[in-house]
C-alpha atoms as a PDB file:
ATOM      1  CA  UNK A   1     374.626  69.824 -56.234  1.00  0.00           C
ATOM      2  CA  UNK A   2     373.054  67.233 -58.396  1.00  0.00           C
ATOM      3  CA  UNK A   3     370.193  65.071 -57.117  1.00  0.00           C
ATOM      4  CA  UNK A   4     370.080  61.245 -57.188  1.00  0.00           C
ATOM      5  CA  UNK A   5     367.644  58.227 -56.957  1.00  0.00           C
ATOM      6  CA  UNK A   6     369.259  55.820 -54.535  1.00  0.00           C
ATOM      7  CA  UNK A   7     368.003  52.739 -51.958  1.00  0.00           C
ATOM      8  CA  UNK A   8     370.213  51.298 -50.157  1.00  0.00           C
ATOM      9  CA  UNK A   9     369.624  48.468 -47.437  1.00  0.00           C
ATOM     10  CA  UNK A  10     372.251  47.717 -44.638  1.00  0.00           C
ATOM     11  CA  UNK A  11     372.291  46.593 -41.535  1.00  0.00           C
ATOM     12  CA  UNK A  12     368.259  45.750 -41.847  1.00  0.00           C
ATOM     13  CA  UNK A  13     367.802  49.810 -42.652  1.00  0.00           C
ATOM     14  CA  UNK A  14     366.396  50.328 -45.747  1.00  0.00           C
ATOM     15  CA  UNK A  15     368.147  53.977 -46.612  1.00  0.00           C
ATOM     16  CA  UNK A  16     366.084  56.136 -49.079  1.00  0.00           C
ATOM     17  CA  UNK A  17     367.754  59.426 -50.759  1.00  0.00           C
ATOM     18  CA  UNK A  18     365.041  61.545 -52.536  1.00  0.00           C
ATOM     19  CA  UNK A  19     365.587  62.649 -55.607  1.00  0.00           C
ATOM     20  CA  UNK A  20     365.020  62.885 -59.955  1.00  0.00           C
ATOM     21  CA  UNK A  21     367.003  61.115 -61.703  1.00  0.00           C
ATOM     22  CA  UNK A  22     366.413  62.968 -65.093  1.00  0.00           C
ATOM     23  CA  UNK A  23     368.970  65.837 -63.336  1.00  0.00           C
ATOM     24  CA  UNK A  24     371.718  63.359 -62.843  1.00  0.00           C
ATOM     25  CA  UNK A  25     374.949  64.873 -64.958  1.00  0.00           C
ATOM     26  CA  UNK A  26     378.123  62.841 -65.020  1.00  0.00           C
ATOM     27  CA  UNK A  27     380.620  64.639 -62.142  1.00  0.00           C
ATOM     28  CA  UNK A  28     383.869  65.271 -62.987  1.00  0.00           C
ATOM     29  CA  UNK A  29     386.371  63.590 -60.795  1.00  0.00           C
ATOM     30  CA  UNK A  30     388.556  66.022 -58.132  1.00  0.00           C
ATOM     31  CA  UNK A  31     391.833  66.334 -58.256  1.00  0.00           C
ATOM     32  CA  UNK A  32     393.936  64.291 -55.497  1.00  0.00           C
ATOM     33  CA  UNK A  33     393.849  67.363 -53.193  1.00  0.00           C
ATOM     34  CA  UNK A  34     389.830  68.178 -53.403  1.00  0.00           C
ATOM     35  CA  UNK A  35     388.934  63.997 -52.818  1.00  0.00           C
ATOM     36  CA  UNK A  36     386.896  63.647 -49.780  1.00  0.00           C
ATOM     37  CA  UNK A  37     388.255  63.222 -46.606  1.00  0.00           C
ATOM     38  CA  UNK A  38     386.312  61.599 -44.222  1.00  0.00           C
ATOM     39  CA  UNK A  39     388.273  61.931 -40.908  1.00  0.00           C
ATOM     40  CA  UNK A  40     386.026  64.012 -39.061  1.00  0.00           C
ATOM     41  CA  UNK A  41     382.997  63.564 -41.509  1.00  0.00           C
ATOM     42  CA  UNK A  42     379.684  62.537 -39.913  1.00  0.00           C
ATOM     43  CA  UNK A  43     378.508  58.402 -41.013  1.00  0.00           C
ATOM     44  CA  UNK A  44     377.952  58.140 -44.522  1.00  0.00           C
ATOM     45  CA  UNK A  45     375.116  57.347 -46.363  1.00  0.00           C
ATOM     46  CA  UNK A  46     374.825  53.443 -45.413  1.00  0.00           C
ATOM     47  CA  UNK A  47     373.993  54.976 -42.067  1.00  0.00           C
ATOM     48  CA  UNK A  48     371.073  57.136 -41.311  1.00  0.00           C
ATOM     49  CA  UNK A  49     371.022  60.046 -39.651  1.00  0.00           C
ATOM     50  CA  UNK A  50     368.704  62.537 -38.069  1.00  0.00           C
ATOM     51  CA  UNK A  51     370.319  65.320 -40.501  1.00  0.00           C
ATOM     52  CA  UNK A  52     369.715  62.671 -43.699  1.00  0.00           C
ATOM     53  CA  UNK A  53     366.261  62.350 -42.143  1.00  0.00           C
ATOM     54  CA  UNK A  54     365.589  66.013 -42.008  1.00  0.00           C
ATOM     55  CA  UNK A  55     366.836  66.487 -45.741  1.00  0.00           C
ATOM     56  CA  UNK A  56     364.700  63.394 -47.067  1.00  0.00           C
ATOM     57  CA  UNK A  57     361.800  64.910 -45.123  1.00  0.00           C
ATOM     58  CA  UNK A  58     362.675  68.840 -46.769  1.00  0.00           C
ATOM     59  CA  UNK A  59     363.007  67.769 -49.814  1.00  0.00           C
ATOM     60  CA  UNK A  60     359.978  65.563 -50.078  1.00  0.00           C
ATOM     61  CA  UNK A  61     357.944  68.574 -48.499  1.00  0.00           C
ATOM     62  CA  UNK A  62     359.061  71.093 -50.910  1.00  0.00           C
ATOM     63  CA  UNK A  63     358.486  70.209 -54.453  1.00  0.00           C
ATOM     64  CA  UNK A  64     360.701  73.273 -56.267  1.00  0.00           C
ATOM     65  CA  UNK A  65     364.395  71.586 -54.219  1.00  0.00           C
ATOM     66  CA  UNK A  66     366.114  70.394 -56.782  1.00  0.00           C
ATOM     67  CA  UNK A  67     369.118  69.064 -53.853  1.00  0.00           C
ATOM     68  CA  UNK A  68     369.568  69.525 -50.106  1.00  0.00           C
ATOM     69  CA  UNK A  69     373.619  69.614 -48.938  1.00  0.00           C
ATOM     70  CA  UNK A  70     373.474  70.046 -44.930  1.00  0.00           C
ATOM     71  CA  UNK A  71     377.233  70.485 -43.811  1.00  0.00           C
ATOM     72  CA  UNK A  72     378.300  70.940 -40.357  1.00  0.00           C
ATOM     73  CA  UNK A  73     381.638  71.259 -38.193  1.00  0.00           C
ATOM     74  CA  UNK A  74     382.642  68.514 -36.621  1.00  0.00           C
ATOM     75  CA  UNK A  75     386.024  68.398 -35.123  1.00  0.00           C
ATOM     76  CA  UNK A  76     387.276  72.219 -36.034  1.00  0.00           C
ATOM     77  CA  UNK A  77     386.338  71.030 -39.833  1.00  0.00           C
ATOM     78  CA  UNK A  78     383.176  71.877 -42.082  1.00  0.00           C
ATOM     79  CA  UNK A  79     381.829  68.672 -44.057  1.00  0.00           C
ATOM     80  CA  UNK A  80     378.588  67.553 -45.777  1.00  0.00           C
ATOM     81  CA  UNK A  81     376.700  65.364 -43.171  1.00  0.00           C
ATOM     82  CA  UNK A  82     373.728  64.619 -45.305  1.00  0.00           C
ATOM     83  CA  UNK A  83     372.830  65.703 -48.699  1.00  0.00           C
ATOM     84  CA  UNK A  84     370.323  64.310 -51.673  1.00  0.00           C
ATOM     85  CA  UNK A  85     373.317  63.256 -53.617  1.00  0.00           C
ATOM     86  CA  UNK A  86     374.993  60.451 -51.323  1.00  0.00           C
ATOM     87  CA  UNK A  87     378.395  61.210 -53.260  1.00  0.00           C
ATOM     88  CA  UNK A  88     378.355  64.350 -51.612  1.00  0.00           C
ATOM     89  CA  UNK A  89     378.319  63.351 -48.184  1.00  0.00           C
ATOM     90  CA  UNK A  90     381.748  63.867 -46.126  1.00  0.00           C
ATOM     91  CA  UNK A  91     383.145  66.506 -48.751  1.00  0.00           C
ATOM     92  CA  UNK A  92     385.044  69.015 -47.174  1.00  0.00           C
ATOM     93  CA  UNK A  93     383.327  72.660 -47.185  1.00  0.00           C
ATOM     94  CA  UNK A  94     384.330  75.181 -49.931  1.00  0.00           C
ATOM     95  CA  UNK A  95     384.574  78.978 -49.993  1.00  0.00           C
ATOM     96  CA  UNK A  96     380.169  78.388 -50.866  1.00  0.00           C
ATOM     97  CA  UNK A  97     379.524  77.148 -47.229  1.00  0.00           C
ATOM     98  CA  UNK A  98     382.213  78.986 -45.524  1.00  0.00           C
ATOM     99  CA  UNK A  99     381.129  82.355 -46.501  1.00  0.00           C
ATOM    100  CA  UNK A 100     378.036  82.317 -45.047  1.00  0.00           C
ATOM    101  CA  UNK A 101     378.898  81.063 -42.044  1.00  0.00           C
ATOM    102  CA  UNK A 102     381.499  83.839 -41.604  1.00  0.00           C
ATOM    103  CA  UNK A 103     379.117  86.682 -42.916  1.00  0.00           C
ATOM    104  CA  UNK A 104     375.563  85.290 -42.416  1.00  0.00           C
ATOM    105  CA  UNK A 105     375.064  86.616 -46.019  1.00  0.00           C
ATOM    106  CA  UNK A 106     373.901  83.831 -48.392  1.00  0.00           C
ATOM    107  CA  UNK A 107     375.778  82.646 -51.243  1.00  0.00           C
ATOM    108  CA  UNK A 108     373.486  83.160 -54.455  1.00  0.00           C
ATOM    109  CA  UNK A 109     374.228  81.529 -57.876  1.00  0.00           C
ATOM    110  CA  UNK A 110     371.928  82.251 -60.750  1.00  0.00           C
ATOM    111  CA  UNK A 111     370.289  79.763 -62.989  1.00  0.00           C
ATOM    112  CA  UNK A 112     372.338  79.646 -66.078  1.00  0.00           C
ATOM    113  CA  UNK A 113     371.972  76.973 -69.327  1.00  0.00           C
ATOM    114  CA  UNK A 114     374.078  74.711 -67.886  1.00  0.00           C
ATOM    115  CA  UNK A 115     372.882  74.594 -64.316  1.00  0.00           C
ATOM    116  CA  UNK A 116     369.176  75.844 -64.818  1.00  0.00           C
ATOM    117  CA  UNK A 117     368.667  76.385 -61.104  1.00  0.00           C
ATOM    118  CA  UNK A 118     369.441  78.686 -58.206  1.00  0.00           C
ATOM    119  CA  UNK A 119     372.062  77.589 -55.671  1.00  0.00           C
ATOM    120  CA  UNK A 120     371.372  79.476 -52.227  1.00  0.00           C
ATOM    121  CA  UNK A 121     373.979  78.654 -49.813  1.00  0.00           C
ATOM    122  CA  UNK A 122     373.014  80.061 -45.864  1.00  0.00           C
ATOM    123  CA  UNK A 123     374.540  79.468 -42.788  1.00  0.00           C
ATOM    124  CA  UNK A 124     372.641  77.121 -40.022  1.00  0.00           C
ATOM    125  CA  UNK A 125     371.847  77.157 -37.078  1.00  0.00           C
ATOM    126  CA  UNK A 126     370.262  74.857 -34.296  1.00  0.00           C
ATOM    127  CA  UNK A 127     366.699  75.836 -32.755  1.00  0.00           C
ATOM    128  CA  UNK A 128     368.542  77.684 -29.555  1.00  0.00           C
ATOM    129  CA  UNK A 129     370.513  80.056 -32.785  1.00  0.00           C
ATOM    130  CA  UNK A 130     374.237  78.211 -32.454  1.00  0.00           C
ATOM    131  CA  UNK A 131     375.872  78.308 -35.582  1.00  0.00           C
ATOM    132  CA  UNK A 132     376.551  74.899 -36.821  1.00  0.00           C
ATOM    133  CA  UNK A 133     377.129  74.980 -40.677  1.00  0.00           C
ATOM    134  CA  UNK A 134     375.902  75.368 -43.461  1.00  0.00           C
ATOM    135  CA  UNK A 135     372.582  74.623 -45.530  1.00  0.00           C
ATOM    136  CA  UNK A 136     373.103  74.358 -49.887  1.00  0.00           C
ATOM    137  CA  UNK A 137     369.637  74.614 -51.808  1.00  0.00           C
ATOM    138  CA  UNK A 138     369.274  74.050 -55.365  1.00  0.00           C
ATOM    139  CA  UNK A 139     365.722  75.838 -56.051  1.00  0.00           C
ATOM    140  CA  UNK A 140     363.838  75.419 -59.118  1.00  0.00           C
ATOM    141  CA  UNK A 141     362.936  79.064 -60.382  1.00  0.00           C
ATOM    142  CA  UNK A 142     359.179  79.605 -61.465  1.00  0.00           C
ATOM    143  CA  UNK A 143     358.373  81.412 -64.612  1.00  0.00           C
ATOM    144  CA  UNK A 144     357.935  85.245 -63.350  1.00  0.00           C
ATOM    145  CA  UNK A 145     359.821  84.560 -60.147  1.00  0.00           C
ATOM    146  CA  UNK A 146     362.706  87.061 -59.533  1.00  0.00           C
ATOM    147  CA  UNK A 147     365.615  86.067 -57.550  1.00  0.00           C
ATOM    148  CA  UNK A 148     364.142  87.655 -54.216  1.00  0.00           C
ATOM    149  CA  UNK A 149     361.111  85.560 -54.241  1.00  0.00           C
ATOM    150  CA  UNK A 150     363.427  82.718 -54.742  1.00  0.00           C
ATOM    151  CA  UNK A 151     365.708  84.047 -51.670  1.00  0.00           C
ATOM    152  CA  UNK A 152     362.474  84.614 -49.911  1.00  0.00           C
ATOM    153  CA  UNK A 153     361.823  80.638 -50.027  1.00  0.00           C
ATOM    154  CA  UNK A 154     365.062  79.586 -49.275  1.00  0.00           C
ATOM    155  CA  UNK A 155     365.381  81.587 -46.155  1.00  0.00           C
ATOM    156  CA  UNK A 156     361.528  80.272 -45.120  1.00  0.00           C
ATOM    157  CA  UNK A 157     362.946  76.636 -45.959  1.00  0.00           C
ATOM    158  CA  UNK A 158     365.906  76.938 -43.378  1.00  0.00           C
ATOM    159  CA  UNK A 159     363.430  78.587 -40.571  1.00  0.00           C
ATOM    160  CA  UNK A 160     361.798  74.876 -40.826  1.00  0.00           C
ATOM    161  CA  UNK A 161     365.246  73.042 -40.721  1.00  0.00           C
ATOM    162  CA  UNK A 162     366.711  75.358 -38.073  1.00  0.00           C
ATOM    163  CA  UNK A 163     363.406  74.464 -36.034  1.00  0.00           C
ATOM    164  CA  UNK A 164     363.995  70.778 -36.528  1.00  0.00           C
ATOM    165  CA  UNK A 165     367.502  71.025 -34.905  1.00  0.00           C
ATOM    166  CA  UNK A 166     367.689  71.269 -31.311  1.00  0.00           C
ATOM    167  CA  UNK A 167     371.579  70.770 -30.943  1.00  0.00           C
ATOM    168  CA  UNK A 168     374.622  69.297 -33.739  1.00  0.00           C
ATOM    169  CA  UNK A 169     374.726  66.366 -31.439  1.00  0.00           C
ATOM    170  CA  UNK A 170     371.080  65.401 -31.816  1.00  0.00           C
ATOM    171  CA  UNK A 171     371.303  66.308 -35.981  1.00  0.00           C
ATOM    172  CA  UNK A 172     374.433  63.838 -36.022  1.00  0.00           C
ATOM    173  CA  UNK A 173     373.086  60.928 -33.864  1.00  0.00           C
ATOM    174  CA  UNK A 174     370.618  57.852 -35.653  1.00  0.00           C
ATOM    175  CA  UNK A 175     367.668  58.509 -35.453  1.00  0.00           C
ATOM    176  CA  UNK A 176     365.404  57.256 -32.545  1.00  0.00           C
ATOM    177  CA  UNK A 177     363.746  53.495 -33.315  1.00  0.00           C
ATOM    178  CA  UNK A 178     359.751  54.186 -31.998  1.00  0.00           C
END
């Protein structure tokens, strides 16, 4: 996951995606077969969400995110639904998300020198504990931080989003005008 900078106004919304722009890389492009397919895939970034909400909201919360992919199934397939890199959003889940969701193990990758962060992959679920995806975290490690303190953050991080989800439905739908 990389995070972006990006504002984008339409339809009178002004849409805000969090992020630092000193971590942008340039992204290779996928193959025909990997593009995204956005049959089933939740609205896209030009329209907000309650699940880009929440993920805005996380990420400005929690200083060490580095990026916030939530993906969901929606219509018997898995897809990012809202993410801090608005390229992201509507690509098809990989064997990252999946796994989880199948095991309830998280998916751990290791900072290394070319990606200097940890990726922690769990599956999610709404408040009432119905699996409903996945949740991607790109955590900034801490100097003297081993990788279960790190874990240990991650999985207090999705307690908060699983508590701010009472159903898919409600995580998919705009968010309320007050």
């Amino acid at each position: 996951m990389q995070r972006a900078n990006s504002v984008l106004t339409v339809a009178g919304l002004l849409v805000v995606f969090a992020g630092d722009a000193t971590a942008q890389q340039p992204r290779p492009q996928p193959a025909a077969a990997e593009r995204r397919d956005t049959t089933h895939a939740a609205p896209g970034p030009q329209a907000l969400t309650r699940a880009q909400q929440l993920v805005n909201r996380t990420v400005a919360a929690h200083p060490e995110l580095a990026a916030v992919e939530l993906a969901v199934v929606t219509g018997g397939v898995c897809k990012t639904v809202a993410a801090t890199a608005p390229e992201d959003i509507g690509e098809r889940c990989d064997a990252d998300e999946l796994g989880p969701m199948r095991t309830g193990e998280p998916a751990i990758e290791v900072p290394s020198a070319s990606d200097p962060v940890y990726d922690i992959t769990q599956a999610l679920h709404d408040s009432a504990g119905r699996l409903i995806g996945a949740v991607g975290m790109d955590l900034k490690p801490v100097a003297g931080e081993d990788q279960a303190a790190v874990l240990a953050k991650a999985r207090a991080i999705l307690r908060e989003l699983e508590a701010a989800i009472p159903s898919k439905t409600r995580l998919l739908a705009p968010p309320e005008v007050r």
